[in-house]
C-alpha atoms as a PDB file:
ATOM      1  CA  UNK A   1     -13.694 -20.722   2.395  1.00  0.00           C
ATOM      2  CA  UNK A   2     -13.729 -24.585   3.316  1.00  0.00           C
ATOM      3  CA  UNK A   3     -11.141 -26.229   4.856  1.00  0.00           C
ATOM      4  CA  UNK A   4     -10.671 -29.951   3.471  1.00  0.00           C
ATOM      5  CA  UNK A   5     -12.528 -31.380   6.844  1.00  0.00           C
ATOM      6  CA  UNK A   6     -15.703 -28.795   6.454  1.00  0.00           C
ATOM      7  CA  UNK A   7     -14.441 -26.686   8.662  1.00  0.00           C
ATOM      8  CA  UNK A   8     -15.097 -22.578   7.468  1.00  0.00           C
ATOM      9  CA  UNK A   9     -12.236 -20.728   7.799  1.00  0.00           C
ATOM     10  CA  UNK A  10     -11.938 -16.760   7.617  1.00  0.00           C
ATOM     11  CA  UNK A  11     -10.653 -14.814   4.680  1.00  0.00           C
ATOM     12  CA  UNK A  12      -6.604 -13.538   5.653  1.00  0.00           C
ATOM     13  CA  UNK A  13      -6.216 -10.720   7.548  1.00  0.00           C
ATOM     14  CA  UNK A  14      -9.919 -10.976   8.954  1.00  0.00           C
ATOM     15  CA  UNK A  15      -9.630 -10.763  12.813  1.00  0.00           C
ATOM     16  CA  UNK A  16     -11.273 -13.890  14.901  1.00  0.00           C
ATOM     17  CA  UNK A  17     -14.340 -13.818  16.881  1.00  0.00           C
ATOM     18  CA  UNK A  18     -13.647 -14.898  20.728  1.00  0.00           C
ATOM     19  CA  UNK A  19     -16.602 -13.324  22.262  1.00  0.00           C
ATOM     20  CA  UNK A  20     -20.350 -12.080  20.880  1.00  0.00           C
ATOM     21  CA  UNK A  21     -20.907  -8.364  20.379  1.00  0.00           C
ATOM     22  CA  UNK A  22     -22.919  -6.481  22.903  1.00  0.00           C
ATOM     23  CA  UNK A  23     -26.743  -6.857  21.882  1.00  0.00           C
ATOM     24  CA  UNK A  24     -28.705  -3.814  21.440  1.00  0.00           C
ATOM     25  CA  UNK A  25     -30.048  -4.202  24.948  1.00  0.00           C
ATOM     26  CA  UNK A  26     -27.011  -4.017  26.629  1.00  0.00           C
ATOM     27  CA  UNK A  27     -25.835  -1.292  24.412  1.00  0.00           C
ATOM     28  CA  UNK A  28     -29.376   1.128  25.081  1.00  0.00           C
ATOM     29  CA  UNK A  29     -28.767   0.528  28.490  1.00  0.00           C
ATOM     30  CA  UNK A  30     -25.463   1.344  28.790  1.00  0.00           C
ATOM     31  CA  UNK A  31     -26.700   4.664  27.067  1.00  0.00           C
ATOM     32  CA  UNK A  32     -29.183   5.214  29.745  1.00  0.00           C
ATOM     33  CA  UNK A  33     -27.160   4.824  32.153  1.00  0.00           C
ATOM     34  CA  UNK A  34     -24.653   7.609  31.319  1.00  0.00           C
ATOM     35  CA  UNK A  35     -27.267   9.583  30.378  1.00  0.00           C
ATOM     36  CA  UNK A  36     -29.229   9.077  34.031  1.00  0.00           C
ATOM     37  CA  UNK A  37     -25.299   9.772  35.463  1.00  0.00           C
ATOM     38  CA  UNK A  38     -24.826  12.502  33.691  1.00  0.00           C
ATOM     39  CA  UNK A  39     -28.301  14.188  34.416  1.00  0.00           C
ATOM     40  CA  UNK A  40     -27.844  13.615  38.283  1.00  0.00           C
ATOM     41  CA  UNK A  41     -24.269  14.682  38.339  1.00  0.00           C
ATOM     42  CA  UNK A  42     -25.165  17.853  36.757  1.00  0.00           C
ATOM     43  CA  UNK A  43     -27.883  18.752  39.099  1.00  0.00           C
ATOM     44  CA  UNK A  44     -26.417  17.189  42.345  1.00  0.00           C
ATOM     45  CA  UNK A  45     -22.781  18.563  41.352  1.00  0.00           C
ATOM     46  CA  UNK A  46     -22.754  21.486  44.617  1.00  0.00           C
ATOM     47  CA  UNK A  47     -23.968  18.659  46.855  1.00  0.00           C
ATOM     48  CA  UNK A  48     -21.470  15.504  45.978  1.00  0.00           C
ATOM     49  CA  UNK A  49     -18.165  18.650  46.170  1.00  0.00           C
ATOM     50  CA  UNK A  50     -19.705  19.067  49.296  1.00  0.00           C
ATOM     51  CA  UNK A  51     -19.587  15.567  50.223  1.00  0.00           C
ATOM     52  CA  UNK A  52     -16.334  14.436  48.990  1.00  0.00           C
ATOM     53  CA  UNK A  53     -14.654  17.595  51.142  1.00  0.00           C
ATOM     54  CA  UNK A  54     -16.252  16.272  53.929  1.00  0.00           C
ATOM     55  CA  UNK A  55     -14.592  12.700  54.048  1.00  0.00           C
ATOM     56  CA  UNK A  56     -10.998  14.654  53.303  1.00  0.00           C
ATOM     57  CA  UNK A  57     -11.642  16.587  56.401  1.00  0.00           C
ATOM     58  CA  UNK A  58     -13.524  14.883  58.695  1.00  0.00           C
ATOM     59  CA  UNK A  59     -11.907  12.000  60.060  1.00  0.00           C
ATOM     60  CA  UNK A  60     -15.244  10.483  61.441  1.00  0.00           C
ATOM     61  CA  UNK A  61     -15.910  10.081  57.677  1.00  0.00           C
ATOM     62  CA  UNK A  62     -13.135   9.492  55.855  1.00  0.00           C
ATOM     63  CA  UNK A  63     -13.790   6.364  55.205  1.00  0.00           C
ATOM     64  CA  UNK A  64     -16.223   7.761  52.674  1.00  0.00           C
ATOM     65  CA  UNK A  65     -13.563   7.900  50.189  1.00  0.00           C
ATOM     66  CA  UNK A  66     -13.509   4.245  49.635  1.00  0.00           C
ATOM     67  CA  UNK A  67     -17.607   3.371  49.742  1.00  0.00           C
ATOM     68  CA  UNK A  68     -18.303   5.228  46.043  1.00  0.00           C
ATOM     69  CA  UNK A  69     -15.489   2.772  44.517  1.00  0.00           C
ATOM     70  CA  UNK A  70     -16.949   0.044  46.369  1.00  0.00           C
ATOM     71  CA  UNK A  71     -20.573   0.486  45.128  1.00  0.00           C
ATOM     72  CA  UNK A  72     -19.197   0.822  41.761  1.00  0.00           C
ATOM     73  CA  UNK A  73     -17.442  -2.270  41.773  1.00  0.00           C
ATOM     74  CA  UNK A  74     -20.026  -4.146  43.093  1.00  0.00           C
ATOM     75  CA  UNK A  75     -22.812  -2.687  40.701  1.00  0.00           C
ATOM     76  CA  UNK A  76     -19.680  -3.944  37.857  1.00  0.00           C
ATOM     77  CA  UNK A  77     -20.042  -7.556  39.595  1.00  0.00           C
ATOM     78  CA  UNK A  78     -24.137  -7.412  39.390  1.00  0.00           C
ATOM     79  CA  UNK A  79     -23.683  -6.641  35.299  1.00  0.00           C
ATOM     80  CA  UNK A  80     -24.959  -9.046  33.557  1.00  0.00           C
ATOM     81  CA  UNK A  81     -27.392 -10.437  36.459  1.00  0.00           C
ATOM     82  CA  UNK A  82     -29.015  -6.670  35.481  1.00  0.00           C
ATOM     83  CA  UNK A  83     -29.413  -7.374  31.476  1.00  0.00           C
ATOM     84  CA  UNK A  84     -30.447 -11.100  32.498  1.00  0.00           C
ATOM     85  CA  UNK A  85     -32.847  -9.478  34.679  1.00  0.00           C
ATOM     86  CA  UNK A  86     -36.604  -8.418  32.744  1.00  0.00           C
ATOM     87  CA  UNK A  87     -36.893  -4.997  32.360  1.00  0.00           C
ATOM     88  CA  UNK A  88     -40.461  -3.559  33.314  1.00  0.00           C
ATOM     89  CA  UNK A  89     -40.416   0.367  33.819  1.00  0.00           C
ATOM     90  CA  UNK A  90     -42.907   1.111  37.128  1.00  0.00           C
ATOM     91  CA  UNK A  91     -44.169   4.809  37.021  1.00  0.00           C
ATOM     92  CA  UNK A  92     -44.271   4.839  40.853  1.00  0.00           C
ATOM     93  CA  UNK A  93     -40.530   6.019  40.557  1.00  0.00           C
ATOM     94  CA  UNK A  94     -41.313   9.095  38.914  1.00  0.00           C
ATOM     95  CA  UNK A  95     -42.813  10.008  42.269  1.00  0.00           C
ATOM     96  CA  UNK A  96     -39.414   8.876  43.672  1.00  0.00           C
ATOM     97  CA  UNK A  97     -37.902  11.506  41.925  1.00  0.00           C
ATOM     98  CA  UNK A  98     -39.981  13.797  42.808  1.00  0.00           C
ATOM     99  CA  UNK A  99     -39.792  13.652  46.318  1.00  0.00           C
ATOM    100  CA  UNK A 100     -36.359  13.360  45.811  1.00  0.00           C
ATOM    101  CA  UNK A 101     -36.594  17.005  43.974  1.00  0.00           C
ATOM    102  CA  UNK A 102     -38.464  17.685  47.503  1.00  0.00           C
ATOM    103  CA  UNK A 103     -36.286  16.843  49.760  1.00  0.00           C
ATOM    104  CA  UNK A 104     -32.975  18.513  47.877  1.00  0.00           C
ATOM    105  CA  UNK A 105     -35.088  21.713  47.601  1.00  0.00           C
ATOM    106  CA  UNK A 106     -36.404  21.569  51.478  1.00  0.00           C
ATOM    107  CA  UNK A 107     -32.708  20.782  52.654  1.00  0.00           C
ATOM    108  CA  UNK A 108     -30.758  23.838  50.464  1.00  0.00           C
ATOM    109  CA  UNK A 109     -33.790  26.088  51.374  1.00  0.00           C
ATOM    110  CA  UNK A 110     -32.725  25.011  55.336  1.00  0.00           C
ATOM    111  CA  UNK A 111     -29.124  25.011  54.913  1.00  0.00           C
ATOM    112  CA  UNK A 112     -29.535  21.027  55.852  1.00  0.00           C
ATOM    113  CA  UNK A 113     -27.044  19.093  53.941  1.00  0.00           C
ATOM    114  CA  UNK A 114     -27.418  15.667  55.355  1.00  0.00           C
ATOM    115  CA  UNK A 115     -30.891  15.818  53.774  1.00  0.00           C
ATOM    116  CA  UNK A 116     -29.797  16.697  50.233  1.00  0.00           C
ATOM    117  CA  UNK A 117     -27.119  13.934  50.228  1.00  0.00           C
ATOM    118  CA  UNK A 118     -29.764  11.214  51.101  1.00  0.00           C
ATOM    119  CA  UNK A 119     -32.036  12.884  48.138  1.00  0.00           C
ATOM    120  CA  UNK A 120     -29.391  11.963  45.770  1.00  0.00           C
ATOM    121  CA  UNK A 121     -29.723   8.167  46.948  1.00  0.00           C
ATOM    122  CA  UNK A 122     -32.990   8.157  46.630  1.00  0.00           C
ATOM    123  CA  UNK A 123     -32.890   9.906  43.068  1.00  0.00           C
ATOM    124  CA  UNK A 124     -30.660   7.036  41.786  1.00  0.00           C
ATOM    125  CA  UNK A 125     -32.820   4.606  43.039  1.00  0.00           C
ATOM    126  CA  UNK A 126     -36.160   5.824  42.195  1.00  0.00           C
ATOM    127  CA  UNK A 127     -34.064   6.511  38.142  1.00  0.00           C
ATOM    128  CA  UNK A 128     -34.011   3.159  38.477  1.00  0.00           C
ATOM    129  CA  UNK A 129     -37.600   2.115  39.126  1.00  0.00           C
ATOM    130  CA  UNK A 130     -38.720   4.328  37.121  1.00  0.00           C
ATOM    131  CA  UNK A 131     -36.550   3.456  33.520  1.00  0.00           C
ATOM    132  CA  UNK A 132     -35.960  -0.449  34.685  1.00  0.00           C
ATOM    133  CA  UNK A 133     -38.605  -1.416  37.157  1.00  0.00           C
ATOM    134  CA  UNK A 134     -38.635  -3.442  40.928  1.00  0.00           C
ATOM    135  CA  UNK A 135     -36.709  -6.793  39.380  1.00  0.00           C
ATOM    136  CA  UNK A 136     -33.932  -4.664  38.156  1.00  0.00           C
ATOM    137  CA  UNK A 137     -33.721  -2.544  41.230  1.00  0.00           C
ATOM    138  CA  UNK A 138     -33.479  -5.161  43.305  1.00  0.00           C
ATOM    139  CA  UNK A 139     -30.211  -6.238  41.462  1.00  0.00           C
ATOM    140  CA  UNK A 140     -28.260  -2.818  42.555  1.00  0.00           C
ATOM    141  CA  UNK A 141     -30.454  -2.059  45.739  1.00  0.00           C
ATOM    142  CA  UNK A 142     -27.516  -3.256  47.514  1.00  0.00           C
ATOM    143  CA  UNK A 143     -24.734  -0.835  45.900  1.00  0.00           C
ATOM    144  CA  UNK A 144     -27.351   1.974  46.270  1.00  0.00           C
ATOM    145  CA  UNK A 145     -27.822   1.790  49.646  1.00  0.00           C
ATOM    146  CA  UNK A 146     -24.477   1.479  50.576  1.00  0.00           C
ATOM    147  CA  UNK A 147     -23.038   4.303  49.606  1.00  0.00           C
ATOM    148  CA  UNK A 148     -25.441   5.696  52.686  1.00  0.00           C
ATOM    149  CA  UNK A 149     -22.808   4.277  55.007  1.00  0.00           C
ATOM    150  CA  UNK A 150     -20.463   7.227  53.431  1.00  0.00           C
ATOM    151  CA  UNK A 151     -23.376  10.397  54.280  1.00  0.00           C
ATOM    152  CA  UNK A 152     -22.160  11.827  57.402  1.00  0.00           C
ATOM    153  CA  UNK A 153     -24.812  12.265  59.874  1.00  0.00           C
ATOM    154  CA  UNK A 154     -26.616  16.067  60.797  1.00  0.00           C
ATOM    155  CA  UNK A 155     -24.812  17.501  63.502  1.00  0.00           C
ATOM    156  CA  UNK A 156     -27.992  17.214  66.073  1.00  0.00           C
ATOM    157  CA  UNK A 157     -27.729  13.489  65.838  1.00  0.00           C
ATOM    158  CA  UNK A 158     -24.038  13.401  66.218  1.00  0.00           C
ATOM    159  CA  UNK A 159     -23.339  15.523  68.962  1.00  0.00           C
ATOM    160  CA  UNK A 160     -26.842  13.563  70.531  1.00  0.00           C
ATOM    161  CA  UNK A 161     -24.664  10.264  69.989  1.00  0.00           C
ATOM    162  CA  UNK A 162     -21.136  11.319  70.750  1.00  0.00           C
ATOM    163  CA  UNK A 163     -21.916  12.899  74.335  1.00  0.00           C
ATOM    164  CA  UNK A 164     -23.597   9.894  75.609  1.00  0.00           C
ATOM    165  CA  UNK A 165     -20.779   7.358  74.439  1.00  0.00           C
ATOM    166  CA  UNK A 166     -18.199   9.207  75.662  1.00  0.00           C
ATOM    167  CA  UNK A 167     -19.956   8.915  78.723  1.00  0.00           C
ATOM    168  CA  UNK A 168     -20.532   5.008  78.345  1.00  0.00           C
ATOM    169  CA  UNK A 169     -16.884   4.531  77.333  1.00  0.00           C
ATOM    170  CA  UNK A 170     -15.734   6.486  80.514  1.00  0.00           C
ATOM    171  CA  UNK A 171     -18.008   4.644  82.467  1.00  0.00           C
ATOM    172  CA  UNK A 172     -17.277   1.273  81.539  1.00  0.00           C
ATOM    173  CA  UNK A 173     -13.147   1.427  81.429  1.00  0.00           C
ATOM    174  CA  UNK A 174     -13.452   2.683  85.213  1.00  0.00           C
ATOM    175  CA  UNK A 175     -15.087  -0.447  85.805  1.00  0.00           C
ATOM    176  CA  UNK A 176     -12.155  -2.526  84.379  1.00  0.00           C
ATOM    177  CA  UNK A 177      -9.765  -0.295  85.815  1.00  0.00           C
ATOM    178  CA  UNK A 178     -10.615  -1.095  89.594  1.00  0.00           C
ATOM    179  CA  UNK A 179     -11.259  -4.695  88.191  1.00  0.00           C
ATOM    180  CA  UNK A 180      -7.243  -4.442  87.582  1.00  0.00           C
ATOM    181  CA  UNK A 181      -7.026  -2.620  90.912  1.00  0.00           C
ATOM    182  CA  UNK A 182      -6.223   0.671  89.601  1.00  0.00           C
ATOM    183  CA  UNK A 183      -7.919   3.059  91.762  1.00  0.00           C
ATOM    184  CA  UNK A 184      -9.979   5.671  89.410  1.00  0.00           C
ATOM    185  CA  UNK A 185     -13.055   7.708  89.112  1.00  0.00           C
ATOM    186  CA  UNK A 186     -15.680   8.634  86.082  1.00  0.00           C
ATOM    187  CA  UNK A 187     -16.825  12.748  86.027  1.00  0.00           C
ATOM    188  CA  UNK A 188     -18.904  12.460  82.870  1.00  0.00           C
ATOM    189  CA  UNK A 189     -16.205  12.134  79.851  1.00  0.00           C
ATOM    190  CA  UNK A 190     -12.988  12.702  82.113  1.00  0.00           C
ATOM    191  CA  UNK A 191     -11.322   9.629  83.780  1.00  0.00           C
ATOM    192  CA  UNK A 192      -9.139  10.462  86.964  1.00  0.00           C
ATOM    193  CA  UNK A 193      -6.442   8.143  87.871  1.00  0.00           C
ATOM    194  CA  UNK A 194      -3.670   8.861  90.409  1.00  0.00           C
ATOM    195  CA  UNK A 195      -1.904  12.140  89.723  1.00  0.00           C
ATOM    196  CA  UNK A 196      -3.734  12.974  86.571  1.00  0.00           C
ATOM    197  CA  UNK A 197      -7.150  12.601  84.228  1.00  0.00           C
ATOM    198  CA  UNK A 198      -7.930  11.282  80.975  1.00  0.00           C
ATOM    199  CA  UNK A 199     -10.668  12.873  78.811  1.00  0.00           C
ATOM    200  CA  UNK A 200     -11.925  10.909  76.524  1.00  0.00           C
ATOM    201  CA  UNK A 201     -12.553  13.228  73.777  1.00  0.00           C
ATOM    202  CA  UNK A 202     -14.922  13.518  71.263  1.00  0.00           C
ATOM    203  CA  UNK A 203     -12.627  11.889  68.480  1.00  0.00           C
ATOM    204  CA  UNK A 204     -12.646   8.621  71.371  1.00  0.00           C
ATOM    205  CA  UNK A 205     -16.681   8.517  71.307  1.00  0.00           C
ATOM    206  CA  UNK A 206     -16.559   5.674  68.945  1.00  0.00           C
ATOM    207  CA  UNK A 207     -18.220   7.546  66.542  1.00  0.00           C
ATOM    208  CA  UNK A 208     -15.496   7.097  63.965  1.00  0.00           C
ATOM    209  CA  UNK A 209     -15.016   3.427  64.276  1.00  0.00           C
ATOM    210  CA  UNK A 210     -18.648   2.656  64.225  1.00  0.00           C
ATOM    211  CA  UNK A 211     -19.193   4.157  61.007  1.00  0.00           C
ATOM    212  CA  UNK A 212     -16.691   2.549  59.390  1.00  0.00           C
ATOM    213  CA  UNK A 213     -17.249  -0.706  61.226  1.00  0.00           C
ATOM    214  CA  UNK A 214     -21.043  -0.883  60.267  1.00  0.00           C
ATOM    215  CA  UNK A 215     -19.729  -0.503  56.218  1.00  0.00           C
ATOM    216  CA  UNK A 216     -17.330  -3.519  56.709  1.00  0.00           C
ATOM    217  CA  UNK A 217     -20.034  -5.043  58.422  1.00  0.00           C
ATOM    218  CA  UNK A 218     -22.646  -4.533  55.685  1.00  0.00           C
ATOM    219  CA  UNK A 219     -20.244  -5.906  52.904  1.00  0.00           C
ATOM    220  CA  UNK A 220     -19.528  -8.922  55.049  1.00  0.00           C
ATOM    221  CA  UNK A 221     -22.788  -9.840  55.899  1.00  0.00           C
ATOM    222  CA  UNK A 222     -23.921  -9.521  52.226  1.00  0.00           C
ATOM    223  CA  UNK A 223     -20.634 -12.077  50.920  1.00  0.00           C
ATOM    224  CA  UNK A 224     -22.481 -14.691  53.673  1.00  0.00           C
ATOM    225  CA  UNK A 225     -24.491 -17.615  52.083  1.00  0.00           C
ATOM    226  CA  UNK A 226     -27.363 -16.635  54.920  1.00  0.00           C
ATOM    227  CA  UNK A 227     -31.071 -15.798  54.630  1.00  0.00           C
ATOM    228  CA  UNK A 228     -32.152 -12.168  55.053  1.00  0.00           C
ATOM    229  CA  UNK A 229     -32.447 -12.508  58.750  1.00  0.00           C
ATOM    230  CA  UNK A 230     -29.313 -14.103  58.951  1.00  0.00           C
ATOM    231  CA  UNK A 231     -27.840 -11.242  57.437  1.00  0.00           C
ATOM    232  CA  UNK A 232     -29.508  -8.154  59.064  1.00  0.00           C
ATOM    233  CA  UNK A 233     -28.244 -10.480  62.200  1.00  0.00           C
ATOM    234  CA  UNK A 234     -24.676 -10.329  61.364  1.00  0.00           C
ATOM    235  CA  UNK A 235     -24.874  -6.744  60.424  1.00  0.00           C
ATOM    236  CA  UNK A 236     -26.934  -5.118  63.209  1.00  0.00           C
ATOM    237  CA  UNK A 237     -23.749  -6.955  65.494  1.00  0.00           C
ATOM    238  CA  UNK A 238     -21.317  -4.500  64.801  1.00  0.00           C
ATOM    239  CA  UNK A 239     -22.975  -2.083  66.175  1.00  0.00           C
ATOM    240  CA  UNK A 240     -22.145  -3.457  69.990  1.00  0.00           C
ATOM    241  CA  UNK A 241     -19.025  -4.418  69.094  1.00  0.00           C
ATOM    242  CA  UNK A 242     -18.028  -1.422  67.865  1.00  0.00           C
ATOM    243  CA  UNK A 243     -18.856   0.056  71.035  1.00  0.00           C
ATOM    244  CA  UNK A 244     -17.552  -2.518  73.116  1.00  0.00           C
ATOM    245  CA  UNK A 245     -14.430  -2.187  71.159  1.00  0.00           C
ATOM    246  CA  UNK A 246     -14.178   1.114  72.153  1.00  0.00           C
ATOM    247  CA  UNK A 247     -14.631   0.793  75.796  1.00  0.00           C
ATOM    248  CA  UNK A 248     -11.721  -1.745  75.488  1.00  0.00           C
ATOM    249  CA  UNK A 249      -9.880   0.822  73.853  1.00  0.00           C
ATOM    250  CA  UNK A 250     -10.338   3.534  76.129  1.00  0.00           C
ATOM    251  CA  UNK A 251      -9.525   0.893  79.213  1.00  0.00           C
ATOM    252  CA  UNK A 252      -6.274   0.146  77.633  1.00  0.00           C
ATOM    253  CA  UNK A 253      -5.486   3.354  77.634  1.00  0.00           C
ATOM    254  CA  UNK A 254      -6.203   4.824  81.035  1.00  0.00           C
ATOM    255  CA  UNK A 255      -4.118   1.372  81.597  1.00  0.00           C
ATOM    256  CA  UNK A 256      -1.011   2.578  79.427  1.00  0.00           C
ATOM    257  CA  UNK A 257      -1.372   6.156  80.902  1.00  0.00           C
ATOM    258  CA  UNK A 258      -1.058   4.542  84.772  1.00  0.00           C
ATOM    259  CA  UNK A 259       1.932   2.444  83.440  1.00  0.00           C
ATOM    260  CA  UNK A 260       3.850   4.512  81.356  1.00  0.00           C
ATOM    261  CA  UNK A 261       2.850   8.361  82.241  1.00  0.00           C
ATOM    262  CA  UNK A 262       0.334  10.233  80.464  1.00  0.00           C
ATOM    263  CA  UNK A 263       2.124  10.439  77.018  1.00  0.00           C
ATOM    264  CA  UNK A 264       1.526   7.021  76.721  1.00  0.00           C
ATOM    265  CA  UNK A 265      -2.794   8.233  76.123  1.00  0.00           C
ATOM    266  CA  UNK A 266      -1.324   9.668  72.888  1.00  0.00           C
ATOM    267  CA  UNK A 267       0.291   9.523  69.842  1.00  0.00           C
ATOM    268  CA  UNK A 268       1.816   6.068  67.959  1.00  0.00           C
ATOM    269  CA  UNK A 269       1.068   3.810  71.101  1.00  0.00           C
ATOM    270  CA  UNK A 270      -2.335   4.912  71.388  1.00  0.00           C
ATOM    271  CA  UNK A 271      -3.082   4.708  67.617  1.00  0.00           C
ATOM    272  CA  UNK A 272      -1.690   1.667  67.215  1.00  0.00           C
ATOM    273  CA  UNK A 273      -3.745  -0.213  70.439  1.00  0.00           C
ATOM    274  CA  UNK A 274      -7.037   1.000  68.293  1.00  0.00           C
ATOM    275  CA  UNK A 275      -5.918  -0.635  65.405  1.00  0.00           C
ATOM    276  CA  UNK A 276      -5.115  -3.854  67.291  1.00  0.00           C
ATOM    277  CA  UNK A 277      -9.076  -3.767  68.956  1.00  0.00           C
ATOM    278  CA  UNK A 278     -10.088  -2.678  65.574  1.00  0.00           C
ATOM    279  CA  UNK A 279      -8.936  -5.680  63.770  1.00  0.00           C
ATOM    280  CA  UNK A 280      -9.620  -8.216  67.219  1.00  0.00           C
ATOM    281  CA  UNK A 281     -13.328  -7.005  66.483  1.00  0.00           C
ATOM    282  CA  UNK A 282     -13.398  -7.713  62.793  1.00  0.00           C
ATOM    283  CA  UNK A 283     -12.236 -11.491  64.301  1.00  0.00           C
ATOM    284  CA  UNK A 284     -15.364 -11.575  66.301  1.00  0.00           C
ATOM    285  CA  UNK A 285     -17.324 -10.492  64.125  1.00  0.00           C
ATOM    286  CA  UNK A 286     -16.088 -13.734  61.602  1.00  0.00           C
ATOM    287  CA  UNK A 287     -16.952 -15.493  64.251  1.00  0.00           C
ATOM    288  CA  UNK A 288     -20.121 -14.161  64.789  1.00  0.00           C
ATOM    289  CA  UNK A 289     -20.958 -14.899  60.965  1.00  0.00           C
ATOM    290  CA  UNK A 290     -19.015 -18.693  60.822  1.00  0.00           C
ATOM    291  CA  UNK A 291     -21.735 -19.344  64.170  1.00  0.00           C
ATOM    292  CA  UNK A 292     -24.803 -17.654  62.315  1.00  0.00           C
ATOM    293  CA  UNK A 293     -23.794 -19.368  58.688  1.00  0.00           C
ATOM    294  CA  UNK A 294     -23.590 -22.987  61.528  1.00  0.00           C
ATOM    295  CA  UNK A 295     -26.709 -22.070  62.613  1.00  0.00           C
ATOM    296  CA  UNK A 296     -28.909 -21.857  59.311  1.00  0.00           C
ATOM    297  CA  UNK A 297     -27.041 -25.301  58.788  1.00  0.00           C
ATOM    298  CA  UNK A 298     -28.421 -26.875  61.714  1.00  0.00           C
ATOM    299  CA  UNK A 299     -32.094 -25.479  61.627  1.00  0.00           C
ATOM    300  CA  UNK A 300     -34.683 -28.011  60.582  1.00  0.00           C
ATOM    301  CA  UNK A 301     -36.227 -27.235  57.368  1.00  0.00           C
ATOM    302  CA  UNK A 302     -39.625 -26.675  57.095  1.00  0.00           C
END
């Protein structure tokens, strides 16, 4: 019908159209993604249980919990960047997921796990190449790769890494602890101070907070308006101030322990002095990004 000034006007009791119907582009793809899902879910089901019991009890890793949601949403925020994008399937990919077949055979035939967890990465993201091509990859590279931040590392690189920054920790509290004047001595891990020693422990390697520090670290380098370098810059930075954070943790407290007695090295104080050099690191490392976002302002363009 016509309204008197031209206007058309729907039939009563037909419902209004505020938005356009999905095309049949986004709708196929939407089907191809399940389907992809479903299809690696099925065959990587053992291996992702595996996973997820890992970041309930491993506290190096629980933070794994959280990255899967995260990737999600941001793949959700890349939407409709990835059906603006051209689609161009690339065959290379099929050999993606065929060395990722590889590698998930190779690491279940070796009893490896870290190995089969990556080969599910790479399985998504050579799906992708494969069905969508390069443009479209490069929309949800980021997502992709992130979720590597929540793969706990094989045990021969971790204890290879934990040993030597427990040693570095020790090392470097003793050296603030005489700087206070507190007489004390570094054998290895263990930190001796007047009438009794502090280990620092495997759990205070720094291990823990460096993981989860280098996936706050990714995310916030990737919100910055920065260049690549800029970026990689910003991220690659938590990686000595998560260590440094830890020394600082560890000094404060062999520091609480000379103070207060050696209760003080555990429990709510201690817990809650790491959170406190936790978050005082996130502050740098704003800093760190406000100085590298001032820098790309001030460099001459080319």
């Amino acid at each position: 019908m016509l309204e008197r000034d031209g206007r058309a006007s729907l039939p009563a009791g037909s419902p209004a159209r505020t938005e356009q119907s999905p095309s049949t582009e986004e709708r196929m793809a939407t089907i191809w993604i399940l389907a992809v899902l479903l299809v690696l879910g099925w065959g990587y089901a053992p291996v992702l249980v595996e996973l997820f019991r890992d970041w309930l009890r491993d506290p190096n890793y629980s933070h794994g919990l959280l990255v899967p949601p995260i990737a999600g949403f941001l793949a959700w925020q890349r939407r409709r960047t990835w059906t603006a994008t051209p689609s161009k399937a690339a065959p290379i990919g099929l050999a993606g997921v065929l060395g990722a077949g590889a590698l998930l055979a190779v690491g279940a035939a070796g009893a490896e796990v870290f190995t089969q967890r990556v080969s599910f990465i790479v399985a998504v993201a050579s799906v992708c190449v494969f069905l969508w091509g390069w443009r479209r990859f490069g929309v949800m590279a980021f997502p992709v790769a992130f979720v590597l931040l929540a793969i706990p590392l094989p045990y021969v690189i971790y204890y290879d890494l934990t040993a030597p920054m427990q040693t570095l920790a020790a090392k470097t509290a003793i050296h603030g602890l005489r700087a206070l004047g507190i007489p004390s001595v570094a054998e290895g891990n263990i930190i001796h101070l007047p009438g009794m020693s502090l280990e620092v422990a495997e759990a205070c390697s720094g291990i823990r907070s460096l993981y989860a520090f280098l996936a706050l670290g990714a995310l916030f380098a990737r919100s910055l308006r920065l260049p690549t370098w800029g970026r990689w810059l910003v991220f690659v930075s938590t990686i000595p101030l998560s260590i440094a954070g830890n020394a600082v943790r560890v000094l404060g407290t062999g520091v609480a322990a000379h103070l207060g007695g050696a209760e003080m090295a555990t429990g709510t104080v201690h817990e809650m002095f790491g959170l406190i050099v936790f978050v005082f690191a996130l502050g740098i490392l704003a800093l760190i990004g406000k100085g590298a976002k001032q820098l790309w302002r001030d460099a001459p363009s080319s």
